[in-house]
PDB file of N, CA and C in Angstrom:
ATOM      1  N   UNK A   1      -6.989  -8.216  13.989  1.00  0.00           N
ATOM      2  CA  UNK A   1      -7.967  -7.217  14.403  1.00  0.00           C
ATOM      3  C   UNK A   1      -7.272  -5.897  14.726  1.00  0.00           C
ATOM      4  N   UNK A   2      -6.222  -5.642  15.146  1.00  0.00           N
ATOM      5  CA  UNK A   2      -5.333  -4.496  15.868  1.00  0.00           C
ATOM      6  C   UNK A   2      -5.092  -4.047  14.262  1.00  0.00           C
ATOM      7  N   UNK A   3      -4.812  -4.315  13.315  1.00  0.00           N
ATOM      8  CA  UNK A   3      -4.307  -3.939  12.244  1.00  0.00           C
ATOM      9  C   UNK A   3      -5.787  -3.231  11.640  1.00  0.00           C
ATOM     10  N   UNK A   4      -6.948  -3.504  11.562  1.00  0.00           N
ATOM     11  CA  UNK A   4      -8.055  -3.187  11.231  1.00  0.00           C
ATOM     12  C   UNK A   4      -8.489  -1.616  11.899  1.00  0.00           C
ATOM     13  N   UNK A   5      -8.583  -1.914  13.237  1.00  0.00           N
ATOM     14  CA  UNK A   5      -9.219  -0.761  13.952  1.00  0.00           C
ATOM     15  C   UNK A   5      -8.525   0.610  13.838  1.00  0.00           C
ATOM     16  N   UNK A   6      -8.910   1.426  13.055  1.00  0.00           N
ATOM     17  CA  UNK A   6      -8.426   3.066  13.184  1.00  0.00           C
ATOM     18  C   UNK A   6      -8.357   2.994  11.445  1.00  0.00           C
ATOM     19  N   UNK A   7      -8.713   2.338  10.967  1.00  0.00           N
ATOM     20  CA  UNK A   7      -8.488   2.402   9.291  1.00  0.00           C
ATOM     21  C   UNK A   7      -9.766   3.098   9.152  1.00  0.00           C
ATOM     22  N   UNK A   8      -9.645   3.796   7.685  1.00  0.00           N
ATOM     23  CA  UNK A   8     -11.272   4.422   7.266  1.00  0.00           C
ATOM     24  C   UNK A   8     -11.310   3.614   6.246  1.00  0.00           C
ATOM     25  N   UNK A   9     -12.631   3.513   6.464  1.00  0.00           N
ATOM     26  CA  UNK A   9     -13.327   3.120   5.811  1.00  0.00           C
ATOM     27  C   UNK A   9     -14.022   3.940   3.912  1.00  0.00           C
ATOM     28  N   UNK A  10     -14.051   3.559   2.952  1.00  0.00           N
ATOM     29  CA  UNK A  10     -14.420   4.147   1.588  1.00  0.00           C
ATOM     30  C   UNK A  10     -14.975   3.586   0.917  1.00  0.00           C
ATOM     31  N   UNK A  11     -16.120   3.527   0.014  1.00  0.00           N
ATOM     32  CA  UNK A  11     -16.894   3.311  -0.699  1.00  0.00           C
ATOM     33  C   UNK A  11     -16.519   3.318  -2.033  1.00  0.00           C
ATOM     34  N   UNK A  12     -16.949   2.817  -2.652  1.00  0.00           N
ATOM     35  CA  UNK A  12     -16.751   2.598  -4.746  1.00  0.00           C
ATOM     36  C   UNK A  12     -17.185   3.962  -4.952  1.00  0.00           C
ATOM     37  N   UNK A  13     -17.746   4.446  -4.646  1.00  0.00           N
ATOM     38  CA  UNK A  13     -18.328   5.714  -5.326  1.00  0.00           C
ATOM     39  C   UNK A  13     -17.719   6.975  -4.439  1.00  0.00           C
ATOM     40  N   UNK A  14     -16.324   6.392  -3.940  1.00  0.00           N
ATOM     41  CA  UNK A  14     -15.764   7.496  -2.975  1.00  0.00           C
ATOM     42  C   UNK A  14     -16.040   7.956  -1.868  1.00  0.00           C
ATOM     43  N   UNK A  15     -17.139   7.295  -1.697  1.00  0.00           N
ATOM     44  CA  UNK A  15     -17.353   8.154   0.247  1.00  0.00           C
ATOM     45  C   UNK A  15     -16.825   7.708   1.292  1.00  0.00           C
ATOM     46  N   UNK A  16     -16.616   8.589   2.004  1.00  0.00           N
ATOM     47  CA  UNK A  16     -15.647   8.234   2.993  1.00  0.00           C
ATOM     48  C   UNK A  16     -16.647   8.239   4.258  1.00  0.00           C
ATOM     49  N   UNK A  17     -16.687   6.863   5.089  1.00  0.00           N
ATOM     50  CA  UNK A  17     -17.906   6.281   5.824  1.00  0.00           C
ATOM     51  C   UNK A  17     -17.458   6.554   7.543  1.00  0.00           C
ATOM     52  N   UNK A  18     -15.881   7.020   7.587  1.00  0.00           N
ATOM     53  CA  UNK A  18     -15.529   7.118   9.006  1.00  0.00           C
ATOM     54  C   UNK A  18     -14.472   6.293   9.068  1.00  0.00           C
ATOM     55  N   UNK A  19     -14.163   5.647  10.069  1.00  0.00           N
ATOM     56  CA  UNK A  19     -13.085   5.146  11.002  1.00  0.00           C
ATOM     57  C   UNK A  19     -13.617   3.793  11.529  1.00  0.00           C
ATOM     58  N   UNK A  20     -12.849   2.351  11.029  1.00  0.00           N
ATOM     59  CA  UNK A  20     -13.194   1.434  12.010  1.00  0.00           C
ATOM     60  C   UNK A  20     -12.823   1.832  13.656  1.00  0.00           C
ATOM     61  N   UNK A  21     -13.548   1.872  14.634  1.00  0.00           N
ATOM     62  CA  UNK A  21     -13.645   1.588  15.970  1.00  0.00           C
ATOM     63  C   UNK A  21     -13.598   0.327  16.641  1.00  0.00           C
ATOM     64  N   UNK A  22     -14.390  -0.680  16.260  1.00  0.00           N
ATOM     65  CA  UNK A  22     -14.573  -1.946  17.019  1.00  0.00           C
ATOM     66  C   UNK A  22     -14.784  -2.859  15.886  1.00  0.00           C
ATOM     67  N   UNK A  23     -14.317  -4.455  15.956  1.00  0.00           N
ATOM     68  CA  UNK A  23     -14.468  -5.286  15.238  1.00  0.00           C
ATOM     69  C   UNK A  23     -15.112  -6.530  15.995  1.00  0.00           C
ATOM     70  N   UNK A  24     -16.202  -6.713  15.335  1.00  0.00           N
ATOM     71  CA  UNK A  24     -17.152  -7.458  16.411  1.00  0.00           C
ATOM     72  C   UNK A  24     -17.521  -8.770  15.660  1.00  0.00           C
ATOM     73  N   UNK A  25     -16.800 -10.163  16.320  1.00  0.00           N
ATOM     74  CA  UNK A  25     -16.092 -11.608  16.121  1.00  0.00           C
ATOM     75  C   UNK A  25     -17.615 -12.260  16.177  1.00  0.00           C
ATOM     76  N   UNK A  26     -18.165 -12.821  15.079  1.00  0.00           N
ATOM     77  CA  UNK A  26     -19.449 -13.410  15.399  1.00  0.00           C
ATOM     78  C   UNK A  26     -19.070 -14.650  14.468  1.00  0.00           C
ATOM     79  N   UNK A  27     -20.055 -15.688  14.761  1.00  0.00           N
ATOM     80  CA  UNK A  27     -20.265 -17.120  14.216  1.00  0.00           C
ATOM     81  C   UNK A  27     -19.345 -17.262  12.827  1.00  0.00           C
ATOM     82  N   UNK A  28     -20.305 -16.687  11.996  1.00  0.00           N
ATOM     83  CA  UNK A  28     -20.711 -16.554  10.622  1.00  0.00           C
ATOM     84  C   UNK A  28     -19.044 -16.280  10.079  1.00  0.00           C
ATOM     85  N   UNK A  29     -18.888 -14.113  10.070  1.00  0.00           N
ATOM     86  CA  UNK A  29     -17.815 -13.804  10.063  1.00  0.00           C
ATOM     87  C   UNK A  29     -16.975 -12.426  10.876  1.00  0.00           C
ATOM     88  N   UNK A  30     -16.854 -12.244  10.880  1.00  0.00           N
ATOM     89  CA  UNK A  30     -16.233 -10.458  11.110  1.00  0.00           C
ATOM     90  C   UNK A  30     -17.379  -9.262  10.896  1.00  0.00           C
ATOM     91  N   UNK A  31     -17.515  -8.123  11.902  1.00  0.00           N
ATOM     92  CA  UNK A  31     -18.137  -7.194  11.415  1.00  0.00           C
ATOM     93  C   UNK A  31     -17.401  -6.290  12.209  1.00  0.00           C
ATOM     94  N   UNK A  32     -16.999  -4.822  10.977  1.00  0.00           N
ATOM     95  CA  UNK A  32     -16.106  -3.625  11.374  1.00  0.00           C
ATOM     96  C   UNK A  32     -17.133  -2.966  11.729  1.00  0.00           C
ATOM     97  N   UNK A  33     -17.023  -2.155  12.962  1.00  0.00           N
ATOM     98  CA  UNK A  33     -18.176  -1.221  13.102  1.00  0.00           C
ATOM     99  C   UNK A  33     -17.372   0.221  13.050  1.00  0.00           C
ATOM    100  N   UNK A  34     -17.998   1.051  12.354  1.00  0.00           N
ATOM    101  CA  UNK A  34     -17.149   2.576  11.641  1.00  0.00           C
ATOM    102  C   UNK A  34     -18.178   3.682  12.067  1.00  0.00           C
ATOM    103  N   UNK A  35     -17.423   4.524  12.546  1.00  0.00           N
ATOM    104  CA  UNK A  35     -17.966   5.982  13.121  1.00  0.00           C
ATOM    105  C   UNK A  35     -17.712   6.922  12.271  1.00  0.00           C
ATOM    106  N   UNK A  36     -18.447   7.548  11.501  1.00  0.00           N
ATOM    107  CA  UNK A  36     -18.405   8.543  10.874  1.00  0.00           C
ATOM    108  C   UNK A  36     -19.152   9.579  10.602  1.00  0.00           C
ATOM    109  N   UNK A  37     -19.364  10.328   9.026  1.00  0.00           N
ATOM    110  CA  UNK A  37     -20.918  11.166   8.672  1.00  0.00           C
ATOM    111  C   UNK A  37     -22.085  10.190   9.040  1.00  0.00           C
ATOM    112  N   UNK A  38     -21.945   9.288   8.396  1.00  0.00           N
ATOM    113  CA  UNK A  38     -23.319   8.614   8.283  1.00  0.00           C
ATOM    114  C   UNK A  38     -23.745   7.869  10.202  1.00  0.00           C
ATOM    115  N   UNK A  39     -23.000   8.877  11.543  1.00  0.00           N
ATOM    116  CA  UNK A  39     -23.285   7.393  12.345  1.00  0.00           C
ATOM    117  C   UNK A  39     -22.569   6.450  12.681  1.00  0.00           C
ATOM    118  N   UNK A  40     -23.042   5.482  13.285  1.00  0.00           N
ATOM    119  CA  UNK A  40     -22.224   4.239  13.428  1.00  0.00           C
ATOM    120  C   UNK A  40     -22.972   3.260  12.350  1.00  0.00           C
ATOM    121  N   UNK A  41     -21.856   2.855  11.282  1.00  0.00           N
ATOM    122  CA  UNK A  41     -22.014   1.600  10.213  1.00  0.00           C
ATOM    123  C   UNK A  41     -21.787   0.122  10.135  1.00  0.00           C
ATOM    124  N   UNK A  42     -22.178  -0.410  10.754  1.00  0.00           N
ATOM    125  CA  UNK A  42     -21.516  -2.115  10.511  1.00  0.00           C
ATOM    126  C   UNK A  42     -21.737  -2.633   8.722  1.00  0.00           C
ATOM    127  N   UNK A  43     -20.322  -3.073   9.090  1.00  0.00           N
ATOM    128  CA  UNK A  43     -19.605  -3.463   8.052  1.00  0.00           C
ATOM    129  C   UNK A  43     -19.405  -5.079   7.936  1.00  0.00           C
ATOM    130  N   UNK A  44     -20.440  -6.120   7.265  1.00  0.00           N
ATOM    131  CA  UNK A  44     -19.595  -7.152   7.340  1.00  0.00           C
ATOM    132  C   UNK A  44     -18.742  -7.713   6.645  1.00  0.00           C
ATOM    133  N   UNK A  45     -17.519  -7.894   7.395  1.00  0.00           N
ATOM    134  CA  UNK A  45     -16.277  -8.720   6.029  1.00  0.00           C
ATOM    135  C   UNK A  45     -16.514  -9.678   5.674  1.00  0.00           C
ATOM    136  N   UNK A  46     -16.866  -9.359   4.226  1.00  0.00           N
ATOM    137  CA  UNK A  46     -17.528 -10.501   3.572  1.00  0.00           C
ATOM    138  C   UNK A  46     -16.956 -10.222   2.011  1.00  0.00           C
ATOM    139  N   UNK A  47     -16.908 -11.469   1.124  1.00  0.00           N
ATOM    140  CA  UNK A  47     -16.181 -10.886   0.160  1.00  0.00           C
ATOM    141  C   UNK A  47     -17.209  -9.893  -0.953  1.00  0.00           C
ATOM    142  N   UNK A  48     -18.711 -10.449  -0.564  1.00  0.00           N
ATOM    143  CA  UNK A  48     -19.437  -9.211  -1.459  1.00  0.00           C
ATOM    144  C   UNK A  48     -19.306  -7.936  -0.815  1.00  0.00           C
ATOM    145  N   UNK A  49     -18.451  -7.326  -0.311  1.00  0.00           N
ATOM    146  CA  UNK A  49     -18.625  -5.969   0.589  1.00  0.00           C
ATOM    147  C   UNK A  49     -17.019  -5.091   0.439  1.00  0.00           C
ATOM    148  N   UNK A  50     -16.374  -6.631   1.115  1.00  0.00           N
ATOM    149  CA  UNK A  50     -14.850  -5.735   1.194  1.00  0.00           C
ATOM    150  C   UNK A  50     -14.410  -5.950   0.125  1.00  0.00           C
ATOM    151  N   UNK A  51     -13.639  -4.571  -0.971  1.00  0.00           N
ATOM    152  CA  UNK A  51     -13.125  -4.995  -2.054  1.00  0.00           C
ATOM    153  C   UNK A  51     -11.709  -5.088  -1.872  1.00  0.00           C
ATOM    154  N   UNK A  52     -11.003  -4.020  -1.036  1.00  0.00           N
ATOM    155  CA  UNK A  52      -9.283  -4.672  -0.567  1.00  0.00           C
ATOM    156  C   UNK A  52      -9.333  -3.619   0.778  1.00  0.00           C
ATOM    157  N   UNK A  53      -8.449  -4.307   1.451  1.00  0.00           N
ATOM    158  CA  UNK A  53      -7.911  -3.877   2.635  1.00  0.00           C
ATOM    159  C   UNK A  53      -6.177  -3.404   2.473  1.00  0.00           C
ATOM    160  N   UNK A  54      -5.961  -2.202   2.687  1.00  0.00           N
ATOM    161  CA  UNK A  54      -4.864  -1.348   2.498  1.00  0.00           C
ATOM    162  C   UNK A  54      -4.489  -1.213   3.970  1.00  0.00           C
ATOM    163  N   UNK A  55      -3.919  -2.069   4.375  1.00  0.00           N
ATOM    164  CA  UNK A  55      -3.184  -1.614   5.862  1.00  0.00           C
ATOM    165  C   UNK A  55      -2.387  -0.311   5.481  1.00  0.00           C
ATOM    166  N   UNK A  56      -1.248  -0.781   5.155  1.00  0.00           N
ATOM    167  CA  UNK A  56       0.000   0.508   4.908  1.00  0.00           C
ATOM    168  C   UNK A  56      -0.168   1.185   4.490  1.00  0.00           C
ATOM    169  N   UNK A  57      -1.738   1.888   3.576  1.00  0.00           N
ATOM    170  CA  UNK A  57      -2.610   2.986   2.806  1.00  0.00           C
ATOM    171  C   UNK A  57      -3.441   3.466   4.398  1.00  0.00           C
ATOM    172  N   UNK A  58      -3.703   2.380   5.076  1.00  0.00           N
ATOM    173  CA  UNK A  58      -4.661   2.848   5.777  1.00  0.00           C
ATOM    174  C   UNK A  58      -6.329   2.996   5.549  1.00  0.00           C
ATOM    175  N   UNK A  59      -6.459   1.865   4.423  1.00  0.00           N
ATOM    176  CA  UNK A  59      -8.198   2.343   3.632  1.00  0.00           C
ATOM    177  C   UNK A  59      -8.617   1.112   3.757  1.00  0.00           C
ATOM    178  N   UNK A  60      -9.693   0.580   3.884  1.00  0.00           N
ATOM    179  CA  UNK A  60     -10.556  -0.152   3.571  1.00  0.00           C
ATOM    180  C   UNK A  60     -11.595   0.056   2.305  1.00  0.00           C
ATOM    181  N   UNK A  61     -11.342  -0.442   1.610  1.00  0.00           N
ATOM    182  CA  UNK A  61     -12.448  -0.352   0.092  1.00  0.00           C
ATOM    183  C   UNK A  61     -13.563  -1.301   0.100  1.00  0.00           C
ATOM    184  N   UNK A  62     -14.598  -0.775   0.226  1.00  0.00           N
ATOM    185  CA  UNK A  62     -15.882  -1.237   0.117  1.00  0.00           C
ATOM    186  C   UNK A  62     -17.023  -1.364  -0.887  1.00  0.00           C
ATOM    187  N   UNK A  63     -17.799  -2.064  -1.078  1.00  0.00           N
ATOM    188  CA  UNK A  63     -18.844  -1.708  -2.091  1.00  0.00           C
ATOM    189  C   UNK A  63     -20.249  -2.279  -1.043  1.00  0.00           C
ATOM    190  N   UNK A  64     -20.673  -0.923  -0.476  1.00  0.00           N
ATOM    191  CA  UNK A  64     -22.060  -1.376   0.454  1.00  0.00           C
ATOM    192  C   UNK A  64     -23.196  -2.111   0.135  1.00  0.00           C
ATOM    193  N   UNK A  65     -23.293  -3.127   0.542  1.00  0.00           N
ATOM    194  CA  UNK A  65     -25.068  -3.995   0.546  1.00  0.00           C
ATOM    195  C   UNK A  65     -26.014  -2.763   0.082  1.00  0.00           C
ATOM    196  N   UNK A  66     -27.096  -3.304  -0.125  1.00  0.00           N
ATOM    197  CA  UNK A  66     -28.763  -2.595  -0.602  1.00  0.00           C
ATOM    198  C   UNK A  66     -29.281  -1.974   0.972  1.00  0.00           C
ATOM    199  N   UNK A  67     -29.327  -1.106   1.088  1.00  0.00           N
ATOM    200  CA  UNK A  67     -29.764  -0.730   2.603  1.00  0.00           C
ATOM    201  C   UNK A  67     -28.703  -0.581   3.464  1.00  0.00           C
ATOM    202  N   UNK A  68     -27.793  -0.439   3.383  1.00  0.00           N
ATOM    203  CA  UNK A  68     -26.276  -0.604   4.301  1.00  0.00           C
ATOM    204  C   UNK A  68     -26.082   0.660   4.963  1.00  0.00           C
ATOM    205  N   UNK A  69     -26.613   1.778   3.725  1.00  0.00           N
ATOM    206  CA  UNK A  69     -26.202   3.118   3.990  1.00  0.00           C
ATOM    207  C   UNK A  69     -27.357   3.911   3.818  1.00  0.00           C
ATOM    208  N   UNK A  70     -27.582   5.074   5.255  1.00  0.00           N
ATOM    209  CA  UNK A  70     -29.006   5.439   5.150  1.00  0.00           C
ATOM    210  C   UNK A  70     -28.655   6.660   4.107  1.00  0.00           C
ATOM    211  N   UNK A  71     -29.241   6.644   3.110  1.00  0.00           N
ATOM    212  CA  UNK A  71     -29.503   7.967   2.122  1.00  0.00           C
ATOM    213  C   UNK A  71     -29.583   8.840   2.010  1.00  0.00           C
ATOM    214  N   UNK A  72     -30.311   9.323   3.560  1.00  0.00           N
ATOM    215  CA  UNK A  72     -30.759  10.251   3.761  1.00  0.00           C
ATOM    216  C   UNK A  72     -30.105  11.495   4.546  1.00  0.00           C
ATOM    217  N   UNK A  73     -28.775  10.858   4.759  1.00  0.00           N
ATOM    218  CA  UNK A  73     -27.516  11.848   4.869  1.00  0.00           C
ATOM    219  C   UNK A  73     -26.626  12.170   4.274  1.00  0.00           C
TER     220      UNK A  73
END
């Protein structure tokens, strides 16, 4: 988790979603929560979502769920 928090977060289509802040340990699996343009985003690590995790880059690569990201910013 310490290795996670302060990474940004990026999208397939390049957007850059913010900064993990908090990683919040539930049942199921992992969810990064990221402060950025869009707000605060939860992220769950899941393999339909996270495409690689770049510690020593510092990136998280993502491809967001249907509704994940409001549009309208």
């Amino acid at each position: 988790i310490h290795e996670i928090i302060g990474l940004k977060v990026v999208t397939d289509a390049a957007v850059d979603l913010g900064v993990v802040v908090e990683v919040i340990t539930t049942g199921a699996n992992d969810v990064y929560v990221v402060h950025g343009a869009f707000g605060e985003v939860l992220v769950p690590a899941i393999s339909e979502v996270i495409e690689r995790i770049d510690v020593s880059g510092g990136v998280i690569f993502i491809t967001p769920l249907a509704g994940m990201l409001d549009d309208s910013k």
